[in-house]
N, C-alpha and C. Protein backbone atom coordinates (compact mmCIF):
# COMPACT_ATOMS: atom_id res chain seq x y z
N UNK A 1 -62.17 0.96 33.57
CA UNK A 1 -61.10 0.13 34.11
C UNK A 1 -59.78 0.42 33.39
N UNK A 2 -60.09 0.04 32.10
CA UNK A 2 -58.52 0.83 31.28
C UNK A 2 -58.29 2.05 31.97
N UNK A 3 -58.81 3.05 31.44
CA UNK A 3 -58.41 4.57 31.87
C UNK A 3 -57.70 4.57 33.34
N UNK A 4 -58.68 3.62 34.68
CA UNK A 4 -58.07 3.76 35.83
C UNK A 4 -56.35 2.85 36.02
N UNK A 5 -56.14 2.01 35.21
CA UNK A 5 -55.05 1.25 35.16
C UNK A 5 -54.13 2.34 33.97
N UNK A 6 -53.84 2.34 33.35
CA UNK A 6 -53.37 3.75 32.99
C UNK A 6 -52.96 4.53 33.81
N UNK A 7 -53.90 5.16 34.49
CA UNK A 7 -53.23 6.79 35.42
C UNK A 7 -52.30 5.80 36.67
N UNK A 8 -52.59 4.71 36.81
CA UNK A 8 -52.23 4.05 38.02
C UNK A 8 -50.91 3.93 37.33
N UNK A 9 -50.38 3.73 35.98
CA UNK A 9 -49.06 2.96 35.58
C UNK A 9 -48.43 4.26 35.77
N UNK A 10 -49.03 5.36 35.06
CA UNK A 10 -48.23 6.61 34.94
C UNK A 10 -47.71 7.25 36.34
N UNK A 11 -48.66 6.92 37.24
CA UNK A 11 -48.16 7.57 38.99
C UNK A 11 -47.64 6.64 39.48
N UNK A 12 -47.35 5.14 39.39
CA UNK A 12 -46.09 4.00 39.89
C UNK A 12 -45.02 4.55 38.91
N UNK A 13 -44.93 4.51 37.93
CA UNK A 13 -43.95 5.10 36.73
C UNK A 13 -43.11 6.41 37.30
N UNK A 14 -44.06 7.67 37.82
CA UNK A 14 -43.25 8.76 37.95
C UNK A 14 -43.08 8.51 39.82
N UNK A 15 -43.16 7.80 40.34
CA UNK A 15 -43.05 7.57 41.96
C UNK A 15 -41.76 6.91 41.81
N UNK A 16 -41.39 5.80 40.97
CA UNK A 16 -40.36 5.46 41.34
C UNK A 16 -38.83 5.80 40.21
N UNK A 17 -39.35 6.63 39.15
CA UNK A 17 -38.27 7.26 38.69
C UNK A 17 -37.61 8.22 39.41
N UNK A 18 -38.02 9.11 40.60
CA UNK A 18 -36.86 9.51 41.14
C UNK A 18 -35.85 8.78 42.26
N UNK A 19 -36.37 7.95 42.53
CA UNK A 19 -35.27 6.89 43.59
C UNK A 19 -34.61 6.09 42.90
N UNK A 20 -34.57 5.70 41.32
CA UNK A 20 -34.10 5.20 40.41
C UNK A 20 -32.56 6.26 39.84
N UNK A 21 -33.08 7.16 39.77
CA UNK A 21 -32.18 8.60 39.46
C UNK A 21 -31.10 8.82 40.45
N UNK A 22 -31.78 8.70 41.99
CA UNK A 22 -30.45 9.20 42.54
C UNK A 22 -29.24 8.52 42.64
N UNK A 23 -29.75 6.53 42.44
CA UNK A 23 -28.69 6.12 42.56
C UNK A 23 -27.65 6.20 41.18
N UNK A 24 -28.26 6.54 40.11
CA UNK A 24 -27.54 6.22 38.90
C UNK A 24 -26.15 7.51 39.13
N UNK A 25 -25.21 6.59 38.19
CA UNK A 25 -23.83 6.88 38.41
C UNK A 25 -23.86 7.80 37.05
N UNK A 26 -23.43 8.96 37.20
CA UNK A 26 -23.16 9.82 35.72
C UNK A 26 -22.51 9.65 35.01
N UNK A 27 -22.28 9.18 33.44
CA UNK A 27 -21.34 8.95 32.89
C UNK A 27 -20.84 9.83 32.43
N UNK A 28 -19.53 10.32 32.14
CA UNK A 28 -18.81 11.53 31.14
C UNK A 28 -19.37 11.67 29.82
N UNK A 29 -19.57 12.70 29.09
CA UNK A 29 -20.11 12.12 27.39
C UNK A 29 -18.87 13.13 26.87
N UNK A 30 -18.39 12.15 26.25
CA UNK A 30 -16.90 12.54 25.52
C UNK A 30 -17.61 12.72 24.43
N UNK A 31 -17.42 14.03 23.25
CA UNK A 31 -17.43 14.32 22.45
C UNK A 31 -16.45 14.16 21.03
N UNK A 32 -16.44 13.46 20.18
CA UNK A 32 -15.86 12.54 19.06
C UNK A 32 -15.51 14.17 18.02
N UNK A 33 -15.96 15.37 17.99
CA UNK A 33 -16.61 16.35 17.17
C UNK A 33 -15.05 17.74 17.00
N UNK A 34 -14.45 17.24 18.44
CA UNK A 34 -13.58 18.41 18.59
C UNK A 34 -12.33 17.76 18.82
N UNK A 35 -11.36 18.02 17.54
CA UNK A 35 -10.19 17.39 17.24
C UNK A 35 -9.15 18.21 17.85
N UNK A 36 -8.19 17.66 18.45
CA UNK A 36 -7.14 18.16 19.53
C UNK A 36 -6.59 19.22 18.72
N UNK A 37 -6.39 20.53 19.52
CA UNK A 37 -5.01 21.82 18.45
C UNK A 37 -4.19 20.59 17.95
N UNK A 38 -3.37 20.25 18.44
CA UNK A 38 -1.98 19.50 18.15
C UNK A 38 -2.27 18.33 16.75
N UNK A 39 -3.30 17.63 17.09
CA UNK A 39 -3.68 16.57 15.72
C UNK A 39 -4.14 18.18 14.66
N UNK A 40 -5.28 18.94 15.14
CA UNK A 40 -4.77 20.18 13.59
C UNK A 40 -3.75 20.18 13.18
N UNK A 41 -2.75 20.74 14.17
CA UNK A 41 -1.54 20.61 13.37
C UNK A 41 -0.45 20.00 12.35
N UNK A 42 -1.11 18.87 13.29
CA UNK A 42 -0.46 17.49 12.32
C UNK A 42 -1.00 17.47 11.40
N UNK A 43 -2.18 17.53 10.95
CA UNK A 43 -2.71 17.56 9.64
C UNK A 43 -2.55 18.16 8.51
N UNK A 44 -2.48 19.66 9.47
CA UNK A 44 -1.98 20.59 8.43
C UNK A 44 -1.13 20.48 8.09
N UNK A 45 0.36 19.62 8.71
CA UNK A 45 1.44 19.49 8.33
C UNK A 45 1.23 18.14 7.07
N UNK A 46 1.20 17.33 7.27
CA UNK A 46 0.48 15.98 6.30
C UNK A 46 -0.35 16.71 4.95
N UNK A 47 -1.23 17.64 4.95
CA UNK A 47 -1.58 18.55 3.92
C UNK A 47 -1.10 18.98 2.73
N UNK A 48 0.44 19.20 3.35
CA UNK A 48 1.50 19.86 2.35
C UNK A 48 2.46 18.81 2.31
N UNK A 49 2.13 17.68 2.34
CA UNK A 49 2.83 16.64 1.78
C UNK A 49 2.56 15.44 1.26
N UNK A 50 1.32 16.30 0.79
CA UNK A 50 0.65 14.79 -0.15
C UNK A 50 1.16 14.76 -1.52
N UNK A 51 1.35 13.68 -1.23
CA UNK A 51 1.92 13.37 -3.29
C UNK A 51 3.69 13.53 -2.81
N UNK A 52 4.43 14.08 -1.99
CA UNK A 52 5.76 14.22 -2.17
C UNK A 52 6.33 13.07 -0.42
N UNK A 53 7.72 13.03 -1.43
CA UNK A 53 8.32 12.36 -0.76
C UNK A 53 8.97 12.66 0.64
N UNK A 54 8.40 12.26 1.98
CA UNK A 54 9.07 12.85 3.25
C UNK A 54 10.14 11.87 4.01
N UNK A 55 11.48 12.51 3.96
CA UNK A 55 12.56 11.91 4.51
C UNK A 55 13.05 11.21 3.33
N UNK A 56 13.23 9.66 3.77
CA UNK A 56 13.36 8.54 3.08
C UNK A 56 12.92 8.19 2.43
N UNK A 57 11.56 8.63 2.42
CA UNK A 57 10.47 7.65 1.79
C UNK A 57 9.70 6.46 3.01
N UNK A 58 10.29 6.28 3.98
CA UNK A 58 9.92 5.29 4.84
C UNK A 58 8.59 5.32 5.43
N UNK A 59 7.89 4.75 5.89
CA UNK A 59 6.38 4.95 6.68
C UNK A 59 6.18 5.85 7.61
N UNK A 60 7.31 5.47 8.34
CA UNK A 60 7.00 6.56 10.12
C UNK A 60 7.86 7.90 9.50
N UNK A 61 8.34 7.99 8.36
CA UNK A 61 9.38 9.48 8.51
C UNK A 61 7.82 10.11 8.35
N UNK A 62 6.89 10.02 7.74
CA UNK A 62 5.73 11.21 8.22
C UNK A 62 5.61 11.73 9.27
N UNK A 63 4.91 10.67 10.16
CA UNK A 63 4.81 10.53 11.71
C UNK A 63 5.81 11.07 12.54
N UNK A 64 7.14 11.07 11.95
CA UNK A 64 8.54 11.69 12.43
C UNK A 64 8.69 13.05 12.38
N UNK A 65 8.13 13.72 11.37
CA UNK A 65 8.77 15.09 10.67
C UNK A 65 7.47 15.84 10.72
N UNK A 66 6.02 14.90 10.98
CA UNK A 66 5.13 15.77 11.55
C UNK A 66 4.86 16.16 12.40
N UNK A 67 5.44 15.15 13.68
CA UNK A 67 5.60 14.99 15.07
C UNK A 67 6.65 16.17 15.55
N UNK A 68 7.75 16.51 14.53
CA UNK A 68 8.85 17.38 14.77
C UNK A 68 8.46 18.44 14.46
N UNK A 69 7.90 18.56 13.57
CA UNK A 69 7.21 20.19 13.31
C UNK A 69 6.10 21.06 14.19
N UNK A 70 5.85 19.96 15.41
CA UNK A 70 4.98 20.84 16.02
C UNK A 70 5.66 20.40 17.54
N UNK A 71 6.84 20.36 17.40
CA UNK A 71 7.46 20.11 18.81
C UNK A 71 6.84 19.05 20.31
N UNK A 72 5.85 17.99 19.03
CA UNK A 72 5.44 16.97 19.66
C UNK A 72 6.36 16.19 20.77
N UNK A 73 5.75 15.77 22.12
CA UNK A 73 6.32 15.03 23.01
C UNK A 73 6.44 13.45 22.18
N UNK A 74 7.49 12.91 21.95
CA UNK A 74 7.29 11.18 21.46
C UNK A 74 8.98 11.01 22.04
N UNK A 75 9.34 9.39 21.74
CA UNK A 75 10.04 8.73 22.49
C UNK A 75 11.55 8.26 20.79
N UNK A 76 10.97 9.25 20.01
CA UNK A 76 12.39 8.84 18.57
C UNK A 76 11.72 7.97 18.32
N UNK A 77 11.06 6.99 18.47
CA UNK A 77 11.13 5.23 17.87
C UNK A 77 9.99 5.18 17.75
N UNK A 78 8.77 4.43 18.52
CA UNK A 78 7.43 4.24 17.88
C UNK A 78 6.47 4.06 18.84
N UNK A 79 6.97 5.12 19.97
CA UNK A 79 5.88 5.93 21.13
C UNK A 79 5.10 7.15 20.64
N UNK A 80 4.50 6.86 19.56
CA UNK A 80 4.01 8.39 18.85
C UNK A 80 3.50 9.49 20.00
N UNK A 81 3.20 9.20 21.16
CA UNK A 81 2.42 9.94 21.76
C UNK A 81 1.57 9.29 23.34
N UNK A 82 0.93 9.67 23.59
CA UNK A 82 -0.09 8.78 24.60
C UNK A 82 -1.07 7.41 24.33
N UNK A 83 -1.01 6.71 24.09
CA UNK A 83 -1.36 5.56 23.77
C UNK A 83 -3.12 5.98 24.00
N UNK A 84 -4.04 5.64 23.31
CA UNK A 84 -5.91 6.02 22.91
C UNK A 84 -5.91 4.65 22.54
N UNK A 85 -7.20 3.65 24.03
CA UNK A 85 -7.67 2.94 23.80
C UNK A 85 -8.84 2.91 22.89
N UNK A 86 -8.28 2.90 21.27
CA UNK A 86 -9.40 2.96 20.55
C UNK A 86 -11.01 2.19 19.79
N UNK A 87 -11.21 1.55 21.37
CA UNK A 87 -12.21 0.66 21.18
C UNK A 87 -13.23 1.77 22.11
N UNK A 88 -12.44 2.36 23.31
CA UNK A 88 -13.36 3.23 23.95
C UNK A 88 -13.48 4.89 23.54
N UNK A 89 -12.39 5.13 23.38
CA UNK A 89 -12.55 6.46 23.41
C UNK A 89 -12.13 6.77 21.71
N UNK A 90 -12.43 8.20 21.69
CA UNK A 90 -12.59 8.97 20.37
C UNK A 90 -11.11 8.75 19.75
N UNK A 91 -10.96 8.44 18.07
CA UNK A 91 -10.24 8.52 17.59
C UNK A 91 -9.98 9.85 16.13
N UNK A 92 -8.97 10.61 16.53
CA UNK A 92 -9.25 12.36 15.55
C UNK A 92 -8.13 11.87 14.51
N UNK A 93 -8.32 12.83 13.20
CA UNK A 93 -7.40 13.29 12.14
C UNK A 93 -6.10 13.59 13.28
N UNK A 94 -4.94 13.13 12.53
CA UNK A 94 -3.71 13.56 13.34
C UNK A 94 -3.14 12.71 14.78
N UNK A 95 -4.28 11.44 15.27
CA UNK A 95 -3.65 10.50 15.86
C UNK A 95 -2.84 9.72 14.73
N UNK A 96 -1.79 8.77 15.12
CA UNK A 96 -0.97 8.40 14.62
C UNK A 96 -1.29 6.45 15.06
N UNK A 97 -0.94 6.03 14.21
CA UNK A 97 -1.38 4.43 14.05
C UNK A 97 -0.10 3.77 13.92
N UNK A 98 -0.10 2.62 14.72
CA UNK A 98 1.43 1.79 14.00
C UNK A 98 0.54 0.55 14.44
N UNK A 99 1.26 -0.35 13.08
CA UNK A 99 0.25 -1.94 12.44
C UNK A 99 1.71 -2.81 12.98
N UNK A 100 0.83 -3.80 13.68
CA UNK A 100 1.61 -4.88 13.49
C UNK A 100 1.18 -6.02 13.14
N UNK A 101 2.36 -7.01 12.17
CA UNK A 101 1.60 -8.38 10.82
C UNK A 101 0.27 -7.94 10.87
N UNK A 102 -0.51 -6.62 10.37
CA UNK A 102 -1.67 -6.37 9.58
C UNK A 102 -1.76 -7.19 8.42
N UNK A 103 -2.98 -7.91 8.16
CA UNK A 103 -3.44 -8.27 6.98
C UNK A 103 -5.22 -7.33 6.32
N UNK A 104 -4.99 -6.91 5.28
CA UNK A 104 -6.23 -6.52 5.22
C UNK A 104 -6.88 -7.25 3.83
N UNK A 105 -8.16 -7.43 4.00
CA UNK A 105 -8.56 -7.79 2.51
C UNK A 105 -9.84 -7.42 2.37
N UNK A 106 -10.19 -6.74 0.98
CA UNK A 106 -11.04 -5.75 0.69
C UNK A 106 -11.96 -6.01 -0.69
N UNK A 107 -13.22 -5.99 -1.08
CA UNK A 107 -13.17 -5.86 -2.61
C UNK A 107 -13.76 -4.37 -3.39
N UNK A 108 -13.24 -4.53 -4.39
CA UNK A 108 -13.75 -3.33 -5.01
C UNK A 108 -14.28 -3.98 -6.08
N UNK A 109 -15.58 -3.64 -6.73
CA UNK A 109 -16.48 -3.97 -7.66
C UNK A 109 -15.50 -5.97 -7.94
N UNK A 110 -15.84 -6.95 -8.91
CA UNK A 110 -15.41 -8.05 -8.76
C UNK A 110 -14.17 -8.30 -8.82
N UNK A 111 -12.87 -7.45 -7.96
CA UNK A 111 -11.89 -7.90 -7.32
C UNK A 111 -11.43 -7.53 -6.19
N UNK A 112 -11.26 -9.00 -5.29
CA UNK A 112 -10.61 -8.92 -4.10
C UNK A 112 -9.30 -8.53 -4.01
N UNK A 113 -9.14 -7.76 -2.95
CA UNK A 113 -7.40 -6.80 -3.09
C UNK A 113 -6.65 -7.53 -1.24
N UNK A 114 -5.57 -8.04 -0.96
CA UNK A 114 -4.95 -8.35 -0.09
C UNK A 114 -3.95 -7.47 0.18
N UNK A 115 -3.41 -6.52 1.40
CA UNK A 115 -2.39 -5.65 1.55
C UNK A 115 -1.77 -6.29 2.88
N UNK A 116 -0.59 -6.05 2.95
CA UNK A 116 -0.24 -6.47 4.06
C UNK A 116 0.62 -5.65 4.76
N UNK A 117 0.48 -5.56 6.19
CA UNK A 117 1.21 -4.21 7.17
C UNK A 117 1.99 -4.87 8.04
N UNK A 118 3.23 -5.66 7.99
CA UNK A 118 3.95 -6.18 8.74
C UNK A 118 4.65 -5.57 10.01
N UNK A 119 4.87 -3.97 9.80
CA UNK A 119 5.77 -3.14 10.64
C UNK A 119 5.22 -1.69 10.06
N UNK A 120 3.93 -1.16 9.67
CA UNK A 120 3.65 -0.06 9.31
C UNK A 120 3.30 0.82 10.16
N UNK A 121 3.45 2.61 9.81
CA UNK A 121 3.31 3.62 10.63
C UNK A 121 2.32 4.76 9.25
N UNK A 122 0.96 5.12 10.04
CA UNK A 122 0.30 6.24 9.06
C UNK A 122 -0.30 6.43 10.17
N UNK A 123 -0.93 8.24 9.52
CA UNK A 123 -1.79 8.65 10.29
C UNK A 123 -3.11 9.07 9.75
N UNK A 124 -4.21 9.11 10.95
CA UNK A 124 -5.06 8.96 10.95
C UNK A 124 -5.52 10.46 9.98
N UNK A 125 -5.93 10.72 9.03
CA UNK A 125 -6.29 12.02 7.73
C UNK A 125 -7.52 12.21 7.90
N UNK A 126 -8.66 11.24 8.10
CA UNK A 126 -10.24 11.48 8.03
C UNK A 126 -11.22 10.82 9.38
N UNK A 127 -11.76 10.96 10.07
CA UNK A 127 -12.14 9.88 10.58
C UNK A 127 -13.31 10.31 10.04
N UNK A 128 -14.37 8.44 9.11
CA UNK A 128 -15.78 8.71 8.45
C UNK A 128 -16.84 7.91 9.32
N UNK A 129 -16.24 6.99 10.26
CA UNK A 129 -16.99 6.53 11.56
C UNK A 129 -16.07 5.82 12.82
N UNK A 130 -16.88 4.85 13.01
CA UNK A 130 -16.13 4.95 14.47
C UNK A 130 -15.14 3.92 14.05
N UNK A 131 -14.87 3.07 12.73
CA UNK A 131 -14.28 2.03 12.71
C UNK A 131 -13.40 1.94 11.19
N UNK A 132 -14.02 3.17 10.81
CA UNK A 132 -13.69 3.58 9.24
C UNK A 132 -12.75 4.77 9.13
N UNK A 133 -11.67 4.50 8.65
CA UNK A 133 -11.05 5.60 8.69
C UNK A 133 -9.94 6.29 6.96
N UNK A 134 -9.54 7.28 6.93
CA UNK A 134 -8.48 7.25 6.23
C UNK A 134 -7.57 7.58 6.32
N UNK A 135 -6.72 7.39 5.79
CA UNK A 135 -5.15 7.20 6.21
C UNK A 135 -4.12 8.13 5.27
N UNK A 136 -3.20 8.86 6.02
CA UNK A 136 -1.89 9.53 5.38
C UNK A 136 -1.01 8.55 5.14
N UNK A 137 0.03 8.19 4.74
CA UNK A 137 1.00 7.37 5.10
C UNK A 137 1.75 7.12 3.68
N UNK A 138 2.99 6.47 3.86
CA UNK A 138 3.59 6.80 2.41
C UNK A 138 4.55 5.49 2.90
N UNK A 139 5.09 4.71 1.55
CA UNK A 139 5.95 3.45 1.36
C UNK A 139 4.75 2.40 1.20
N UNK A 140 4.29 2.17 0.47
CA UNK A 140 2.77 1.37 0.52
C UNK A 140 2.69 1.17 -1.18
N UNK A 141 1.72 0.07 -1.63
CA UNK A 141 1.55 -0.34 -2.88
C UNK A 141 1.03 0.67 -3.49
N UNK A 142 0.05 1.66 -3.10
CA UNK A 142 -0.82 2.29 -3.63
C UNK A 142 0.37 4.11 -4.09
N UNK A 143 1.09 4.12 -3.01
CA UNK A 143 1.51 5.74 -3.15
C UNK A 143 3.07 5.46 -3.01
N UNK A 144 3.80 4.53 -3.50
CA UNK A 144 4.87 4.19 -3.19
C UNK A 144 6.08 5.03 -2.11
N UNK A 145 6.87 6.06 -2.44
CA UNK A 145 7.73 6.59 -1.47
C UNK A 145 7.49 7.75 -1.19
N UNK A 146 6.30 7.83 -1.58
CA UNK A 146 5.10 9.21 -1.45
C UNK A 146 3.84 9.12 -0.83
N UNK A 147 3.86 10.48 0.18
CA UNK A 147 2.60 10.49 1.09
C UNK A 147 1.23 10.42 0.26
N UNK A 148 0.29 9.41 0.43
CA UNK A 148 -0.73 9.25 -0.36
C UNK A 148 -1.94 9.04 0.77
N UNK A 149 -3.14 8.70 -0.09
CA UNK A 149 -4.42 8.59 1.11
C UNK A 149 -5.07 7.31 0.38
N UNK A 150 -5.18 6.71 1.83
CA UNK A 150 -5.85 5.19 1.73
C UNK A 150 -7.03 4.48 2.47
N UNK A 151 -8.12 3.97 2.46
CA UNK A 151 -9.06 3.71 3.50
C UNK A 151 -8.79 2.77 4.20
N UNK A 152 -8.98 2.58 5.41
CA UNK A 152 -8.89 1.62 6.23
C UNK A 152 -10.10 1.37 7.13
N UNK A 153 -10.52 0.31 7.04
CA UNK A 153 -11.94 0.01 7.50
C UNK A 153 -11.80 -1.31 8.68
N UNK A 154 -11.83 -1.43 9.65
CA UNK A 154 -11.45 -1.92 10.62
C UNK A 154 -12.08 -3.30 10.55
N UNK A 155 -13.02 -3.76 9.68
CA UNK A 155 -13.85 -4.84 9.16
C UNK A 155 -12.89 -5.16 8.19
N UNK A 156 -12.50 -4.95 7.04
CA UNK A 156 -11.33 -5.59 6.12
C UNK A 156 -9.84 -5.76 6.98
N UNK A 157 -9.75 -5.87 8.09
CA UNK A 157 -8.44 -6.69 9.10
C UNK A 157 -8.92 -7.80 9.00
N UNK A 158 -8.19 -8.67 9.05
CA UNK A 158 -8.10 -10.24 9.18
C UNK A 158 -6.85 -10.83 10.11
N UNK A 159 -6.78 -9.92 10.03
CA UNK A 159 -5.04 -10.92 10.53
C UNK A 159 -4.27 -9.37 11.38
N UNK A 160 -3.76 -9.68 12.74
CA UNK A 160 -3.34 -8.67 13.37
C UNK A 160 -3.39 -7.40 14.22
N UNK A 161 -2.38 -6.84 14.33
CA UNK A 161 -3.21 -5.62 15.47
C UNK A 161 -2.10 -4.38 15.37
N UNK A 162 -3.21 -3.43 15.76
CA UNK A 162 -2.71 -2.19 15.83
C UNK A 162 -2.49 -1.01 16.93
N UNK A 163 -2.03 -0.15 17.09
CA UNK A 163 -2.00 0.79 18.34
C UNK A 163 -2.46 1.99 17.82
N UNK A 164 -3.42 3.41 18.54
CA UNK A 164 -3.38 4.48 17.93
C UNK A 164 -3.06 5.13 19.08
N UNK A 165 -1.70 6.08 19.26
CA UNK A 165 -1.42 7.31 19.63
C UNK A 165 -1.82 8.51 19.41
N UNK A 166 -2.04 9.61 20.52
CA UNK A 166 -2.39 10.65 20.26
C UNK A 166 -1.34 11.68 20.56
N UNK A 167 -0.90 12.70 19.50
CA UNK A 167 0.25 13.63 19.70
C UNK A 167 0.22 14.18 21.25
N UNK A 168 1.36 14.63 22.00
CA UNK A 168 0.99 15.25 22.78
C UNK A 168 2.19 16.55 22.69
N UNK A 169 2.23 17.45 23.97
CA UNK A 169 3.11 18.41 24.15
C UNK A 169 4.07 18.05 25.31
C-alpha cells in the first residue's frame, strides 16, 4: 500500500507540474556580480584620492570631480545620475549616495558611536551585502577634509533617508 501511494504521488506530482509551468510568468535574474564600466571608473578615480583633499574639502566635491572625470551625465547639483531603487535592484562600487537628516548609531566593542548626515554626499567603495556597504566620502568626523573609508550598514540608520544614483553617460 505505501509503495502503491508513493508512485501514485510521484505521477499526480509530475502530471501536473507541466500545466503549472506554462502559466508561470519568467522573472529577469539581475545579476549583483557585474559592476557598470562607468562605476569602474569612478572608483578608480576615488582610488587616487584617498587620504587627500578633493576640491574644497566638501562631501559632494568627490561625487563632482569623479563624476567630471569620466564625462558623467548629472544635473551640477545633486542628480548624481539615474536614480536605483535600492531596495530592488543591485547596488555597485561607484553608485553615488546622498543622505538626508541621516542619523546612524553603531557600537564598537563597549562604545556606542552616534554620526549624523544632515545634507551628506559619498560613494558607494565596497558593496559586502545587500544592506552593508562602504563608503568613499570626505568632510566627516572620521577623515575630516579628506577622502576616507567608512562602513555603513543600513541596520545602524535610525533616523532618515537616503537616495542611491547610478553614474550614467
Amino acid at each position: 500500500m505505501r509503495t502503491t501511494l508513493i508512485i501514485a504521488v510521484a505521477i499526480f506530482g509530475f502530471l501536473i507540474l507541466p500545466f503549472n509551468n506554462r502559466n508561470t510568468i519568467s522573472k529577469k535574474v539581475v545579476s549583483c556580480d557585474s559592476t557598470p564600466v562607468l562605476n569602474k571608473k569612478i572608483i578608480d578615480f576615488v582610488k587616487t584620492k584617498i587620504g587627500k583633499k578633493v576640491g574644497k574639502g566638501e562631501c559632494w566635491d568627490v561625487a563632482a570631480e569623479a563624476l567630471n572625470s569620466v564625462n558623467a551625465k548629472w544635473d551640477g547639483n545633486y542628480k548624481f545620475g539615474t536614480e536605483v531603487n535600492y531596495k530592488k535592484d543591485c547596488v555597485f562600487p561607484g553608485d553615488i549616495m546622498q543622505f538626508e537628516g541621516v542619523t546612524l548609531q553603531y557600537q564598537i566593542g563597549t562604545k556606542i558611536y552616534m554620526e549624523k548626515m544632515q545634507h551628506h554626499t559619498a560613494i558607494v567603495y565596497e558593496v559586502k551585502g545587500k544592506e552593508d556597504f562602504v563608503l568613499a566620502d570626505q568632510n566627516t568626523g572620521r577623515s575630516g577634509k579628506k577622502v576616507g573609508i567608512s562602513p555603513f550598514k543600513f541596520a545602524d540608520m535610525t533616523k532618515g533617508k537616503f537616495k542611491v544614483f547610478r553614474p550614467t553617460y
